[in-house]
PDB file of N, CA and C in Angstrom:
ATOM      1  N   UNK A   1       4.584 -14.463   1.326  1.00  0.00           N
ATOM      2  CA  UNK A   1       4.930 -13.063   1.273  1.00  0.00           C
ATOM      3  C   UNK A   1       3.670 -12.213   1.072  1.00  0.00           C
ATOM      4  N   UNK A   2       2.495 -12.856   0.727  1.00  0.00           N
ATOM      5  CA  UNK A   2       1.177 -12.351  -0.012  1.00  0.00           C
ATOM      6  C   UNK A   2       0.831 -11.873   1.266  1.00  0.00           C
ATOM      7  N   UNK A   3       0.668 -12.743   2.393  1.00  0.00           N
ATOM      8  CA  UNK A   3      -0.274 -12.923   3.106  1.00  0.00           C
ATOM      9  C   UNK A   3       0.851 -12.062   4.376  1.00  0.00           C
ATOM     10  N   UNK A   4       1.767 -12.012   3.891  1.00  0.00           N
ATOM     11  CA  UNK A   4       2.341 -11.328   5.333  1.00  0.00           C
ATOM     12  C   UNK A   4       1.861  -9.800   4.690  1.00  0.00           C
ATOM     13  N   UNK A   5       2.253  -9.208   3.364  1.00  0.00           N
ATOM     14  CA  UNK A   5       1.492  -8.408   2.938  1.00  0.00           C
ATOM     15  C   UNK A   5       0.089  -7.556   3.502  1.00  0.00           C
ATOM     16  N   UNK A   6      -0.774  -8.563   3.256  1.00  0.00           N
ATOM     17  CA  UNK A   6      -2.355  -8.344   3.903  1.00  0.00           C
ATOM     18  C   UNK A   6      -2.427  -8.719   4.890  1.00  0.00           C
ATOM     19  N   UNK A   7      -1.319  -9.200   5.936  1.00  0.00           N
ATOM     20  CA  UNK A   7      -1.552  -9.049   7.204  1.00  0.00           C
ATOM     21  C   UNK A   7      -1.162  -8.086   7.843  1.00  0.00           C
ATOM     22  N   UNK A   8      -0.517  -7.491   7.530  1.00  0.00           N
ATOM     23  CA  UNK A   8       0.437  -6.117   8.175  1.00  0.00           C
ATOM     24  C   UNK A   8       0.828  -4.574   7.135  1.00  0.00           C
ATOM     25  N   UNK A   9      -0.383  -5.062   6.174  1.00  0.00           N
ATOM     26  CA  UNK A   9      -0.206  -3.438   5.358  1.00  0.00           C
ATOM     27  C   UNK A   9      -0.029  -2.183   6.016  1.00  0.00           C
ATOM     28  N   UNK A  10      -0.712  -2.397   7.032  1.00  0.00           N
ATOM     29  CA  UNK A  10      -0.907  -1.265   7.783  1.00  0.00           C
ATOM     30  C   UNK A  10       0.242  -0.660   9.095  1.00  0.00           C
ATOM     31  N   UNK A  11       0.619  -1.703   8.621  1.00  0.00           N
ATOM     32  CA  UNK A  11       2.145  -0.936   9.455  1.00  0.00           C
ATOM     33  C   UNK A  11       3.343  -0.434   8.790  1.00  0.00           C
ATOM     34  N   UNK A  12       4.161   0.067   9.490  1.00  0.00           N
ATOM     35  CA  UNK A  12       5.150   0.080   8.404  1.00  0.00           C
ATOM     36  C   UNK A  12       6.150  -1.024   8.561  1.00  0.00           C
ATOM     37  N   UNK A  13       6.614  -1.528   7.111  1.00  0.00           N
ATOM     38  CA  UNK A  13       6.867  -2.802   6.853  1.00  0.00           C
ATOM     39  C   UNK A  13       8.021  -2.656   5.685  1.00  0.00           C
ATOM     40  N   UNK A  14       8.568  -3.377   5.812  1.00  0.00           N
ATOM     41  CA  UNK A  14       9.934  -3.480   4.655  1.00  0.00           C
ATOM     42  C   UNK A  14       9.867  -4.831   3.951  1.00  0.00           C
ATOM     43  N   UNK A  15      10.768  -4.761   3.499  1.00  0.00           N
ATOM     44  CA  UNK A  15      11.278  -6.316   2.523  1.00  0.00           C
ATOM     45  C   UNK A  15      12.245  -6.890   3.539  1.00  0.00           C
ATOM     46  N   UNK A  16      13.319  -5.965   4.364  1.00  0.00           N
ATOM     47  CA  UNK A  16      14.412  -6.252   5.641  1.00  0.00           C
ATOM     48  C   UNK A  16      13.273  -7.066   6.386  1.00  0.00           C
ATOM     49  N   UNK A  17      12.385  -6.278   6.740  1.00  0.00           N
ATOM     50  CA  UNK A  17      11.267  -7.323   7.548  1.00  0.00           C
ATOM     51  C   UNK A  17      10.565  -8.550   7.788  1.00  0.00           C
ATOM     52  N   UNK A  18      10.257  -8.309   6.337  1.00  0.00           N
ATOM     53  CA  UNK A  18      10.206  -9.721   5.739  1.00  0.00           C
ATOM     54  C   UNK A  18      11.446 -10.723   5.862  1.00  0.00           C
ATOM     55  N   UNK A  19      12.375 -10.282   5.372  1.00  0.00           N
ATOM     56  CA  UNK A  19      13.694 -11.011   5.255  1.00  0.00           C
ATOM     57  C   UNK A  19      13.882 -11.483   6.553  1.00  0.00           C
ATOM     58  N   UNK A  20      13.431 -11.145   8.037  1.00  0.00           N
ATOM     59  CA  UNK A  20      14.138 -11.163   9.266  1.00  0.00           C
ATOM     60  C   UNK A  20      12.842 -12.200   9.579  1.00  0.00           C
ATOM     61  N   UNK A  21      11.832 -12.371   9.256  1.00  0.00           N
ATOM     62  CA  UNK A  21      10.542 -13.146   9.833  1.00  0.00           C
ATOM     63  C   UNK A  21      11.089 -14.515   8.589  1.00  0.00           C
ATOM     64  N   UNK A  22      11.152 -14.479   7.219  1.00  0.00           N
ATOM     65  CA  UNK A  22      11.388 -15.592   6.787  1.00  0.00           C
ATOM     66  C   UNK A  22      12.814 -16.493   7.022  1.00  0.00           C
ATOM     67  N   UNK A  23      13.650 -15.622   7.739  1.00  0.00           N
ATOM     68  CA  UNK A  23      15.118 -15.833   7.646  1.00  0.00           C
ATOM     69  C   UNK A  23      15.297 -16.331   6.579  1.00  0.00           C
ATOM     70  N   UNK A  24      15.157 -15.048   5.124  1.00  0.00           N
ATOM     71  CA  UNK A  24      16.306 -15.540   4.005  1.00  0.00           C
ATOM     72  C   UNK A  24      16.632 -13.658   3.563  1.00  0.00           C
ATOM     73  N   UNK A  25      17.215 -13.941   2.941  1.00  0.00           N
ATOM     74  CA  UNK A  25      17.980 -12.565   2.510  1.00  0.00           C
ATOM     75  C   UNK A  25      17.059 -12.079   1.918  1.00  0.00           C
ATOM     76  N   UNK A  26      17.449 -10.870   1.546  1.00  0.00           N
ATOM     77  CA  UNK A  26      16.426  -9.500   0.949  1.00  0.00           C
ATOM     78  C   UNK A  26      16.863  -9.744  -0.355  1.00  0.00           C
ATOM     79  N   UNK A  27      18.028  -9.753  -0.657  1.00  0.00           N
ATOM     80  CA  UNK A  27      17.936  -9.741  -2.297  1.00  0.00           C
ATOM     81  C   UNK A  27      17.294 -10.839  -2.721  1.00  0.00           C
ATOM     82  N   UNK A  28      17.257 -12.056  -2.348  1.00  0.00           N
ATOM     83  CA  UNK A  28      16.489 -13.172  -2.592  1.00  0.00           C
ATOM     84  C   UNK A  28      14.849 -13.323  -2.830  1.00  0.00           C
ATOM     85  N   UNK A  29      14.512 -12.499  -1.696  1.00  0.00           N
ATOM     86  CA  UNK A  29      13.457 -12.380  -1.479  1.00  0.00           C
ATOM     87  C   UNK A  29      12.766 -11.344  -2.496  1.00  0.00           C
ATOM     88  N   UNK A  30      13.752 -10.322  -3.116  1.00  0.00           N
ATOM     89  CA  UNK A  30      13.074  -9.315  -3.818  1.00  0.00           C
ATOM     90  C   UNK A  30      13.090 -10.269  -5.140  1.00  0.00           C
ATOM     91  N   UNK A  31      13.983 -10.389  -5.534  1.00  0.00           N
ATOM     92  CA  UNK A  31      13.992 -11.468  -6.867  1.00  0.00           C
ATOM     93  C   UNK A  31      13.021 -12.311  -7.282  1.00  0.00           C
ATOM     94  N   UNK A  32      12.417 -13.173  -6.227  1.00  0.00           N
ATOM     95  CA  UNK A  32      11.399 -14.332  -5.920  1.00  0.00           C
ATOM     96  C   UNK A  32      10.070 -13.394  -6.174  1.00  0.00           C
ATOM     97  N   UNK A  33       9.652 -12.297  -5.526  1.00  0.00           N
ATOM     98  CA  UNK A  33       8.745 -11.716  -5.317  1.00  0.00           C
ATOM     99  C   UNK A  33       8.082 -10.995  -6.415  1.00  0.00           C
ATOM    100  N   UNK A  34       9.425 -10.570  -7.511  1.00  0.00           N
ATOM    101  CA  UNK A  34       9.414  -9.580  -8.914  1.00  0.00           C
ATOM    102  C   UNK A  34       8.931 -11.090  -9.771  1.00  0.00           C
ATOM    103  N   UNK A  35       9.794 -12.008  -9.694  1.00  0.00           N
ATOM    104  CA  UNK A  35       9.713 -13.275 -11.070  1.00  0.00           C
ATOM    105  C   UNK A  35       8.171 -13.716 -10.645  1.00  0.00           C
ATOM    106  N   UNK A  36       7.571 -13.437  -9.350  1.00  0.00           N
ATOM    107  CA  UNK A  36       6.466 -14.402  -8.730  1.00  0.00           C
ATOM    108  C   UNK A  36       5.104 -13.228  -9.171  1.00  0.00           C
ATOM    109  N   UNK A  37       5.097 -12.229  -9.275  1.00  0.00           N
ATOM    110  CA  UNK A  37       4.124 -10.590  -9.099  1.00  0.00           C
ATOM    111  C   UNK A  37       4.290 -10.059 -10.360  1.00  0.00           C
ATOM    112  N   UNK A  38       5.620 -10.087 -10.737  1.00  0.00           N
ATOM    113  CA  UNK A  38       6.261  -8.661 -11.774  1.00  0.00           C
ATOM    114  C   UNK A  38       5.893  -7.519 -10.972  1.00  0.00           C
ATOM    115  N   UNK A  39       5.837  -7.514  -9.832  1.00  0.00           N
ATOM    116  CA  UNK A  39       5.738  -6.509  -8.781  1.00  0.00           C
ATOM    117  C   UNK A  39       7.095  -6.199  -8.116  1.00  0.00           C
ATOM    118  N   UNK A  40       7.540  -5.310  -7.977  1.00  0.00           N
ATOM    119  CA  UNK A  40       8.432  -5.077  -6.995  1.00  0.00           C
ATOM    120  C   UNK A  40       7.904  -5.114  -5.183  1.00  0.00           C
ATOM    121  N   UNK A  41       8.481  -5.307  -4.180  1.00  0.00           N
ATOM    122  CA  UNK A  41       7.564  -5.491  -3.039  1.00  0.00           C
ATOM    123  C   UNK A  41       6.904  -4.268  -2.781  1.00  0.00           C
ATOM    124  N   UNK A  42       7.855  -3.062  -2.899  1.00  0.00           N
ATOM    125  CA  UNK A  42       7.279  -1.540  -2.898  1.00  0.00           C
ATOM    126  C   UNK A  42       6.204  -1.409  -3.585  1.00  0.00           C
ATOM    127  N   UNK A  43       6.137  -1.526  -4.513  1.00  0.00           N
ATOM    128  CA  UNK A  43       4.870  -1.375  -5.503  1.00  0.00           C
ATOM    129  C   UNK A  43       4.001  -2.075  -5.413  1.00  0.00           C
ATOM    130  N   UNK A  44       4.098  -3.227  -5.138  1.00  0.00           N
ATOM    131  CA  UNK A  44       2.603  -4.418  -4.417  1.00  0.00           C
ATOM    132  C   UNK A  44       2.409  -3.758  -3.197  1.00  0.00           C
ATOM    133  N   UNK A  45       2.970  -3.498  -2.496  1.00  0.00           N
ATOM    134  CA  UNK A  45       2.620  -3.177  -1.157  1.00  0.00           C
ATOM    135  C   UNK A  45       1.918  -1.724  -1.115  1.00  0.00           C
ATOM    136  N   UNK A  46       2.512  -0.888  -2.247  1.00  0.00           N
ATOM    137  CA  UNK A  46       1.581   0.604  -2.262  1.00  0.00           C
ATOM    138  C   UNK A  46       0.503  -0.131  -3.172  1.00  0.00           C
ATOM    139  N   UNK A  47       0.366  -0.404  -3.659  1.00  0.00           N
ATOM    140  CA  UNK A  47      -0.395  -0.866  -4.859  1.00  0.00           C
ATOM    141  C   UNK A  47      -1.896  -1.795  -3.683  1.00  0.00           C
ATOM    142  N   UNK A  48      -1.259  -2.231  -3.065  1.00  0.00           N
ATOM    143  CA  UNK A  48      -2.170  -2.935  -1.989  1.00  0.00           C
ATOM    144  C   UNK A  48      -2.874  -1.939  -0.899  1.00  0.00           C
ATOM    145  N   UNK A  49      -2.148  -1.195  -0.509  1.00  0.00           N
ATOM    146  CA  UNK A  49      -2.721  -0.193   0.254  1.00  0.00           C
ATOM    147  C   UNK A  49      -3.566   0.777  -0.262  1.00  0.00           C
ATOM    148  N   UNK A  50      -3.488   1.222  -1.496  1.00  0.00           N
ATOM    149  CA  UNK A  50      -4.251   2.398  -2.278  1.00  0.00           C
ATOM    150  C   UNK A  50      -5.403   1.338  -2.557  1.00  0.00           C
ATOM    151  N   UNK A  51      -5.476   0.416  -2.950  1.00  0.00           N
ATOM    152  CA  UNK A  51      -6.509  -0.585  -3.393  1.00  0.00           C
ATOM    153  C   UNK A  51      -7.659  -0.730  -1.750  1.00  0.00           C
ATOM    154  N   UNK A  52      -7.002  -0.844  -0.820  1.00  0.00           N
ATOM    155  CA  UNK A  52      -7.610  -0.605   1.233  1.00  0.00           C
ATOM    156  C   UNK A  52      -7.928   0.454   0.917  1.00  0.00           C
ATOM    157  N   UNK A  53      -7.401   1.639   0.660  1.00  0.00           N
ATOM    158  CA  UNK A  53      -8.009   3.325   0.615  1.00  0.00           C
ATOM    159  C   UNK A  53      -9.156   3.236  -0.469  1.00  0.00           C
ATOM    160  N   UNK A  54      -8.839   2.833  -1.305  1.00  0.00           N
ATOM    161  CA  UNK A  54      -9.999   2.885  -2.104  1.00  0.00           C
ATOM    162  C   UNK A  54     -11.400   2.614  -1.426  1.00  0.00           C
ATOM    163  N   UNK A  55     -11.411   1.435  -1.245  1.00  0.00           N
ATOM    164  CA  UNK A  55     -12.498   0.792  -0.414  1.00  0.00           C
ATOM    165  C   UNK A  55     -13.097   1.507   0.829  1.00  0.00           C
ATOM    166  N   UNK A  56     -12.140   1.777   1.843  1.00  0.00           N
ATOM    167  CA  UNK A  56     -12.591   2.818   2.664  1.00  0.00           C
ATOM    168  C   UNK A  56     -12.895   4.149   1.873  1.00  0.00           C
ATOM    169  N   UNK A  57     -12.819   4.562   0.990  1.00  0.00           N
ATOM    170  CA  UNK A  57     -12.921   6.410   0.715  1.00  0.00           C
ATOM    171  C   UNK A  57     -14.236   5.972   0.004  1.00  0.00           C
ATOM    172  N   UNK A  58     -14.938   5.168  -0.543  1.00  0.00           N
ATOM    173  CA  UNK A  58     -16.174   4.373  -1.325  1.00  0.00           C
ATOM    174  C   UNK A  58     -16.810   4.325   0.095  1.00  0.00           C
ATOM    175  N   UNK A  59     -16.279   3.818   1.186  1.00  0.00           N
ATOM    176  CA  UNK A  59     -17.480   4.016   2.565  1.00  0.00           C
ATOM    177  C   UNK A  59     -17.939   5.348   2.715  1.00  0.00           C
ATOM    178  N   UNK A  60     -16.759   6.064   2.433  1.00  0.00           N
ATOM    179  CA  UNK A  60     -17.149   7.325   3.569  1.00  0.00           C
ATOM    180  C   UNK A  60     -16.864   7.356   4.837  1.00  0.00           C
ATOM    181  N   UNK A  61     -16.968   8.560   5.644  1.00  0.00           N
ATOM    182  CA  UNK A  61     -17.215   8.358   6.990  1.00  0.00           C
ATOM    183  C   UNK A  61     -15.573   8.572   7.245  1.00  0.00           C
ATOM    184  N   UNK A  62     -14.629   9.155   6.459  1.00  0.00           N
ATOM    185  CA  UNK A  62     -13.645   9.209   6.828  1.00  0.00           C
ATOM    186  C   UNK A  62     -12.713  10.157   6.273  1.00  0.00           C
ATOM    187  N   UNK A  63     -11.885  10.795   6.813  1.00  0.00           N
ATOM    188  CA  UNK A  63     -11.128  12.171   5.995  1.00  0.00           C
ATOM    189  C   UNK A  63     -10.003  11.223   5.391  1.00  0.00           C
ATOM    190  N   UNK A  64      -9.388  12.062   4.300  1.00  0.00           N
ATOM    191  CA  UNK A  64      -8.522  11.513   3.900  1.00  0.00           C
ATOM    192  C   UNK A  64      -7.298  11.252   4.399  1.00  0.00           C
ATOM    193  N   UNK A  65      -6.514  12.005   5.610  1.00  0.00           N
ATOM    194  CA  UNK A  65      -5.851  11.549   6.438  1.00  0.00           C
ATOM    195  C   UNK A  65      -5.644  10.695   7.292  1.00  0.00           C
ATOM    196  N   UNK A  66      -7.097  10.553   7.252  1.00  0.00           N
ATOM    197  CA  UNK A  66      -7.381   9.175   8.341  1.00  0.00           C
ATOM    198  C   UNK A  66      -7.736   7.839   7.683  1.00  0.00           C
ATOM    199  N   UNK A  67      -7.526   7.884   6.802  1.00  0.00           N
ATOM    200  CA  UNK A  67      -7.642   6.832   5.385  1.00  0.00           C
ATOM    201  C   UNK A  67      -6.220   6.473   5.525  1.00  0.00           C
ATOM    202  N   UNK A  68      -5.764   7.769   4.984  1.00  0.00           N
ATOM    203  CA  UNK A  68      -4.006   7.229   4.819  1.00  0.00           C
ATOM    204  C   UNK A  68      -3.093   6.364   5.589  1.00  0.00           C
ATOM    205  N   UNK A  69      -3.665   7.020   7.241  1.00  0.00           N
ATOM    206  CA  UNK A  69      -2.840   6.578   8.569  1.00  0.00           C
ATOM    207  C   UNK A  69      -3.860   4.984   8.348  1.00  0.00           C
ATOM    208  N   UNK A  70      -4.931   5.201   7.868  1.00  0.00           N
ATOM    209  CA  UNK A  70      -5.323   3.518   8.244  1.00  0.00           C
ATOM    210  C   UNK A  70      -4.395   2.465   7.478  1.00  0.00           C
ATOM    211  N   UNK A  71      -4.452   2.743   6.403  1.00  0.00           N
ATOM    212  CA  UNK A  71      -3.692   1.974   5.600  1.00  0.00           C
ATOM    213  C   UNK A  71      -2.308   1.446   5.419  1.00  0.00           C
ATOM    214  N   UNK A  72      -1.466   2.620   5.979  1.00  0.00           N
ATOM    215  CA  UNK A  72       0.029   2.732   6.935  1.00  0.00           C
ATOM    216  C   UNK A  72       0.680   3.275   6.159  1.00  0.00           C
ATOM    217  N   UNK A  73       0.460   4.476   5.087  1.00  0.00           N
ATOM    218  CA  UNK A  73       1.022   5.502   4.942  1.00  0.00           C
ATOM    219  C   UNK A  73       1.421   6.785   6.250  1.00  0.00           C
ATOM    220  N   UNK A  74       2.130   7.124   6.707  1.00  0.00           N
ATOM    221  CA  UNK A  74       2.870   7.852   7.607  1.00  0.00           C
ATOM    222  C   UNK A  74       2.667   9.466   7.508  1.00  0.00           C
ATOM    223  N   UNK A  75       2.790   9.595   6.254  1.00  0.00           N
ATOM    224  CA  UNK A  75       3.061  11.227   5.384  1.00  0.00           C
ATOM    225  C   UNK A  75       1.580  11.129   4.470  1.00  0.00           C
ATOM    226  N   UNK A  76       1.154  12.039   4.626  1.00  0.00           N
ATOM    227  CA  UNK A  76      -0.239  11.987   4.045  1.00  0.00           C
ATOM    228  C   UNK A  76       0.274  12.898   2.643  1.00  0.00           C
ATOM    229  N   UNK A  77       0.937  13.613   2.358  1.00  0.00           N
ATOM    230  CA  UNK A  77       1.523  14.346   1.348  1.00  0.00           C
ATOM    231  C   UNK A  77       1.924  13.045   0.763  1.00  0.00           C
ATOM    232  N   UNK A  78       2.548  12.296   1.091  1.00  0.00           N
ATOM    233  CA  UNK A  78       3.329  10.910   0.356  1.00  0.00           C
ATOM    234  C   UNK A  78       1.911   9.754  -0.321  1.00  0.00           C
ATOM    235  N   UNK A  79       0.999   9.516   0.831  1.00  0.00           N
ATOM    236  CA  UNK A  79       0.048   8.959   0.259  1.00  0.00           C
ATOM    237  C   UNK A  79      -1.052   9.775  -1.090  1.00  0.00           C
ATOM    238  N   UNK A  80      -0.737  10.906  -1.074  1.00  0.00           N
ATOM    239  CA  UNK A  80      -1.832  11.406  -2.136  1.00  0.00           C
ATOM    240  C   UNK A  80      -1.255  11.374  -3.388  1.00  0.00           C
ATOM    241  N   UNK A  81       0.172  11.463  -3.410  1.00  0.00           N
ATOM    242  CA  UNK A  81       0.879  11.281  -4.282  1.00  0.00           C
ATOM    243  C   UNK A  81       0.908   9.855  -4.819  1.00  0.00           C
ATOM    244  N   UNK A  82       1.424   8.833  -4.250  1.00  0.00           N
ATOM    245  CA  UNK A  82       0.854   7.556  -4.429  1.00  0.00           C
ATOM    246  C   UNK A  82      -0.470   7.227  -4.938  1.00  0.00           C
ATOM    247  N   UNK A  83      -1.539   8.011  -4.468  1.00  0.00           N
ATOM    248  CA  UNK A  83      -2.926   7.264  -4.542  1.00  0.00           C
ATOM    249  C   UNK A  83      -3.264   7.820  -6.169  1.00  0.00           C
ATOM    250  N   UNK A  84      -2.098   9.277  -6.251  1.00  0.00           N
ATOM    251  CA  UNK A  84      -2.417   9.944  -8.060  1.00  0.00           C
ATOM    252  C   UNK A  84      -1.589   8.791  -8.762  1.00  0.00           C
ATOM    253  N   UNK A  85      -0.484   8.207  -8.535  1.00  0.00           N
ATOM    254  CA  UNK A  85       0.277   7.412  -9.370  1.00  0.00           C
ATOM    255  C   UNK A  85      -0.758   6.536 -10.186  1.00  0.00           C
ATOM    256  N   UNK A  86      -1.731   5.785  -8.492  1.00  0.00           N
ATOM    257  CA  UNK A  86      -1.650   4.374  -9.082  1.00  0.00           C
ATOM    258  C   UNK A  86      -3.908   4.855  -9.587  1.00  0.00           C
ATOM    259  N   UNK A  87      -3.970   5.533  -9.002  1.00  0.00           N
ATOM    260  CA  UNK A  87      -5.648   5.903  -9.461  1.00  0.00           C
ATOM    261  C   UNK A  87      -6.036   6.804 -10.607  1.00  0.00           C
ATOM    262  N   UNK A  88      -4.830   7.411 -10.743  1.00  0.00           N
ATOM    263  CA  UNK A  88      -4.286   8.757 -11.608  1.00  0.00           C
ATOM    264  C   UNK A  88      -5.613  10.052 -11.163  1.00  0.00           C
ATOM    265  N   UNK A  89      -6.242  10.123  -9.998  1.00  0.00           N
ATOM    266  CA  UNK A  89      -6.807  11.519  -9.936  1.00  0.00           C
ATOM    267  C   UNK A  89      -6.381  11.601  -8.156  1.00  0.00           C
ATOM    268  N   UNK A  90      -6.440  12.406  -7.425  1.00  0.00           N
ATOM    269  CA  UNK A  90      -6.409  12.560  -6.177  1.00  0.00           C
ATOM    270  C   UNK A  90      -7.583  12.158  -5.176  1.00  0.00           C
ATOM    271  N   UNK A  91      -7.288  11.884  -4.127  1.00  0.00           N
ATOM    272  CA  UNK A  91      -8.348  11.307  -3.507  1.00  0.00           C
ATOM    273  C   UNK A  91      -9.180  12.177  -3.451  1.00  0.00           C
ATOM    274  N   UNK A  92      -9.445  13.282  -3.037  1.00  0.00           N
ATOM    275  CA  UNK A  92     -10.581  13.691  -2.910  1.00  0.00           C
ATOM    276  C   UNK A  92     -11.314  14.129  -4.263  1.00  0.00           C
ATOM    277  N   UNK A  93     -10.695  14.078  -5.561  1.00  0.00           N
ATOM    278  CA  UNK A  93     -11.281  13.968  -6.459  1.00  0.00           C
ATOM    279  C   UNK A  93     -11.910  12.683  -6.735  1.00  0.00           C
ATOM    280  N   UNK A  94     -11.132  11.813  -6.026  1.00  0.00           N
ATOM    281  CA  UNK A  94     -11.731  10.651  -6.424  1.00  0.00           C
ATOM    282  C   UNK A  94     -13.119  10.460  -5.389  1.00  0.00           C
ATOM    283  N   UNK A  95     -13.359  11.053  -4.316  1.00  0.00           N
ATOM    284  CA  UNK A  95     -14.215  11.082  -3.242  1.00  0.00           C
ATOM    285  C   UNK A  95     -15.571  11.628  -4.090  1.00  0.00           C
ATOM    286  N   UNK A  96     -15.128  13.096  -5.030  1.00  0.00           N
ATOM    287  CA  UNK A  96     -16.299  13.781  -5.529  1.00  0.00           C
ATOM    288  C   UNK A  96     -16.686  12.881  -6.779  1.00  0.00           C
ATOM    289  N   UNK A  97     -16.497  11.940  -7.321  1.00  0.00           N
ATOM    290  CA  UNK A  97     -16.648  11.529  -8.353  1.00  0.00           C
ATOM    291  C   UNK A  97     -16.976  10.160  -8.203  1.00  0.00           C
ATOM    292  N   UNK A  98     -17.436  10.062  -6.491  1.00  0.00           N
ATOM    293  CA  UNK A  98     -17.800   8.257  -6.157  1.00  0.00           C
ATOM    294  C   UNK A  98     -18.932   8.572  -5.678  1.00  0.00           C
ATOM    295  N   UNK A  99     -19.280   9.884  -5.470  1.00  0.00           N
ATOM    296  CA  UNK A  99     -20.746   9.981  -4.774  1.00  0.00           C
ATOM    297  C   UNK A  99     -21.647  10.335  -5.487  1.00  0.00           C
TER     298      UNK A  99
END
């Protein structure tokens, strides 16, 4: 589940998805995934992607929208919000405060 994770962060991706590539159920799969992480898949999976943004916004060379869409956030309003959850400042604060 790790590795389907970091293989396809960047798309958009579900736990149904998962469930349909491993052929086993979703509730199963979420259960296994929480007792295995203490992660929920949502939250590893944002949690994984803001951790990719990070790394790219430390390069540079890239707006923050185009960070977001790399990573496979959709809604760039949705990713900044996310990236305050789990970084607790906003990206581009976090941009002025890496250089």
């Amino acid at each position: 589940m790790l590795d389907y994770i970091k293989n396809h962060y960047k798309e958009k991706i579900s736990i149904a998805d998962l469930s349909a590539e491993l052929n086993l159920s979703s509730t199963y799969l979420n259960m296994k995934f929480k007792e295995e992480t203490n992660y929920t898949f949502n939250d590893f999976l944002n949690r994984y992607r803001i951790l990719r943004s990070v790394e790219l916004l430390k390069q540079g060379g890239m707006k923050v929208y185009e960070v977001a869409e790399s990573v496979g956030f959709q809604d760039y309003k949705y990713f900044i919000s996310v990236f305050k959850k789990y970084t607790g400042c906003a990206p581009i604060k976090f941009i002025n405060t890496s250089i």
